[in-house]
Protein backbone atom coordinates (compact mmCIF):
# COMPACT_ATOMS: atom_id res chain seq x y z
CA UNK A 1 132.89 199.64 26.15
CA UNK A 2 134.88 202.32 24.31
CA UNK A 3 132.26 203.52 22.73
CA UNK A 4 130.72 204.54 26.05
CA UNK A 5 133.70 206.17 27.35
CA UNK A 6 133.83 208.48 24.42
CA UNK A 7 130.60 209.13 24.41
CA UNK A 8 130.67 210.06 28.09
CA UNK A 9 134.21 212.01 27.67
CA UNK A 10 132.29 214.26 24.85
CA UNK A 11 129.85 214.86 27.44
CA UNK A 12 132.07 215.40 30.24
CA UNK A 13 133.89 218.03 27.28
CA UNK A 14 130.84 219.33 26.21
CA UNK A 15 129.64 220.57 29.63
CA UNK A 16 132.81 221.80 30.83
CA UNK A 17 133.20 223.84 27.48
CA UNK A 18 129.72 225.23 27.46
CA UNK A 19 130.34 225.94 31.27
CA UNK A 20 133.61 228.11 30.49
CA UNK A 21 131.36 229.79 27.82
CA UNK A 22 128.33 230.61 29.97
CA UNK A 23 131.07 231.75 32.92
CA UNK A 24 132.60 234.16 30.23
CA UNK A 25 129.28 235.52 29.08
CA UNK A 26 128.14 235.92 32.86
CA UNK A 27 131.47 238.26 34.06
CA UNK A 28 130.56 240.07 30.78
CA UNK A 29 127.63 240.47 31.52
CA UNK A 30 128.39 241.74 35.16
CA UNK A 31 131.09 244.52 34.26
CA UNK A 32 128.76 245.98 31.83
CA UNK A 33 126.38 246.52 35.17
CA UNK A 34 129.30 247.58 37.08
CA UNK A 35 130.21 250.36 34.95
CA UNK A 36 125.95 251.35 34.35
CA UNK A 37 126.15 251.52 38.41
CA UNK A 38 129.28 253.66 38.85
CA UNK A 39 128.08 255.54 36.39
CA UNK A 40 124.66 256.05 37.51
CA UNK A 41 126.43 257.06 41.03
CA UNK A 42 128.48 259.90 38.87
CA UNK A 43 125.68 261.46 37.50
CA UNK A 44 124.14 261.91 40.92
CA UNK A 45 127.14 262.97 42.64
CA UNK A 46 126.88 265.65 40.17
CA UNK A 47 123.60 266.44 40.81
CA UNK A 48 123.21 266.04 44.69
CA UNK A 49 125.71 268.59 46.78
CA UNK A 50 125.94 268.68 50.37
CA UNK A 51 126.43 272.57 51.20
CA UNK A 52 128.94 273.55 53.32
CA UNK A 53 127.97 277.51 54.07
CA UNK A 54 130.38 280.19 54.59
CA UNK A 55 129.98 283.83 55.44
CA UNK A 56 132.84 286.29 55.05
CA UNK A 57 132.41 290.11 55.11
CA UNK A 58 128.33 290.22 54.98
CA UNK A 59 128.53 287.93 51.46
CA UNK A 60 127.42 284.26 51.79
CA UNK A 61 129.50 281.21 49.71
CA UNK A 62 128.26 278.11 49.14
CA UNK A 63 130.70 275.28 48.72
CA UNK A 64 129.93 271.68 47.71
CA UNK A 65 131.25 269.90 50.72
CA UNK A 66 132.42 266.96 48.77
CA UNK A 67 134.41 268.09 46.65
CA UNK A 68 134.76 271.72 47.75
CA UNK A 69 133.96 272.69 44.35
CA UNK A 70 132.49 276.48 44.75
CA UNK A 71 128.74 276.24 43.98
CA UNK A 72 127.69 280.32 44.13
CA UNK A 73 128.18 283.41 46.55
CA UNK A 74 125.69 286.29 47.16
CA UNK A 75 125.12 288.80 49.60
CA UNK A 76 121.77 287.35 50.67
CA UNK A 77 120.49 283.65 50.98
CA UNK A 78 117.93 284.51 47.76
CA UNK A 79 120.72 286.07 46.07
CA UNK A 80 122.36 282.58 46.20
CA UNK A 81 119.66 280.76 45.22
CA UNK A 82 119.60 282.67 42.52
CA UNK A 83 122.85 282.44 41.29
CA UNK A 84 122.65 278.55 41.60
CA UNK A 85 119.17 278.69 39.43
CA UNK A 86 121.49 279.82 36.69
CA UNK A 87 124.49 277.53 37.20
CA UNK A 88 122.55 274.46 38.14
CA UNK A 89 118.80 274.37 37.11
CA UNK A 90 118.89 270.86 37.85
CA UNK A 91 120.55 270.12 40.91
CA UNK A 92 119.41 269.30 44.50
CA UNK A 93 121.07 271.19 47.47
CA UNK A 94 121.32 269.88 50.88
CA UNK A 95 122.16 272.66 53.64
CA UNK A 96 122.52 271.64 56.72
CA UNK A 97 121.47 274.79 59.19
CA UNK A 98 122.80 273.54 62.38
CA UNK A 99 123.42 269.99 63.52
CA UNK A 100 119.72 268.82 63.83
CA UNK A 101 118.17 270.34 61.16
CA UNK A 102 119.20 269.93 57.26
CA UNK A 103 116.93 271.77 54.27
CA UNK A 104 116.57 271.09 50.57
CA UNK A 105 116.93 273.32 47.53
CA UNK A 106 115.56 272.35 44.61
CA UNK A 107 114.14 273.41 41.57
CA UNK A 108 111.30 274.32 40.45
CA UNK A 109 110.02 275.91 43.06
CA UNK A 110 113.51 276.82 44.30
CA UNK A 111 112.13 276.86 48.10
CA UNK A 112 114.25 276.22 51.28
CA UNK A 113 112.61 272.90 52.55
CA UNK A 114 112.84 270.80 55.88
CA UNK A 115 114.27 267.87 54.86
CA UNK A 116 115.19 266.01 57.61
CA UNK A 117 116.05 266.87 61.63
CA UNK A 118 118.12 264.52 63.36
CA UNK A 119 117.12 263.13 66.73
């Protein structure tokens, strides 16, 4: 009889040890996918700005609206495109013309595109 209730209290220690152990390696496991994911999300807030556009004087600025980090200025719209081809080759730009209608500016074709129009 008391060799079945130690051999069913080393089970009883044996699962809840191996439990703790696979618990551990699980919450490991889950902050190393936390901290891929936030920073996956950095790099792409880095990369993808929302535009806020303001004119002042005849000479466009571009703001990311954000983080209202200045993005590039010119005194045409192709002047600022072409000031954010050197600062951010990379980037994607979304401008938002009027309420309905937003555009996107990427490269490599660097064109003013319809991205979306709200209904």
């Amino acid at each position: 009889m008391a060799e079945i209730f130690t051999w069913v209290m080393q089970i009883v220690f044996w699962w809840f040890t191996i439990s703790l152990v696979l618990a551990w390696i699980k919450s490991k496991a889950d902050q190393e996918e936390t901290v891929r994911f936030e920073r996956a999300v950095e790099i792409l807030n880095n990369l993808v700005h929302r535009v806020k556009v303001e004119e002042h004087q005849g000479i466009f600025y571009w703001w990311d609206e954000d983080s209202d980090t200045f993005l590039a200025q010119g005194r045409t719209i192709e002047e600022v495109i072409d000031n954010l081809k050197k600062r951010f080759p990379e980037h994607h730009f979304f401008v938002k013309d009027n309420e309905d209608v937003t555009y996107r500016l990427k490269g490599p074709e660097w064109a003013m595109e319809v991205y979306k129009i709200a209904k």
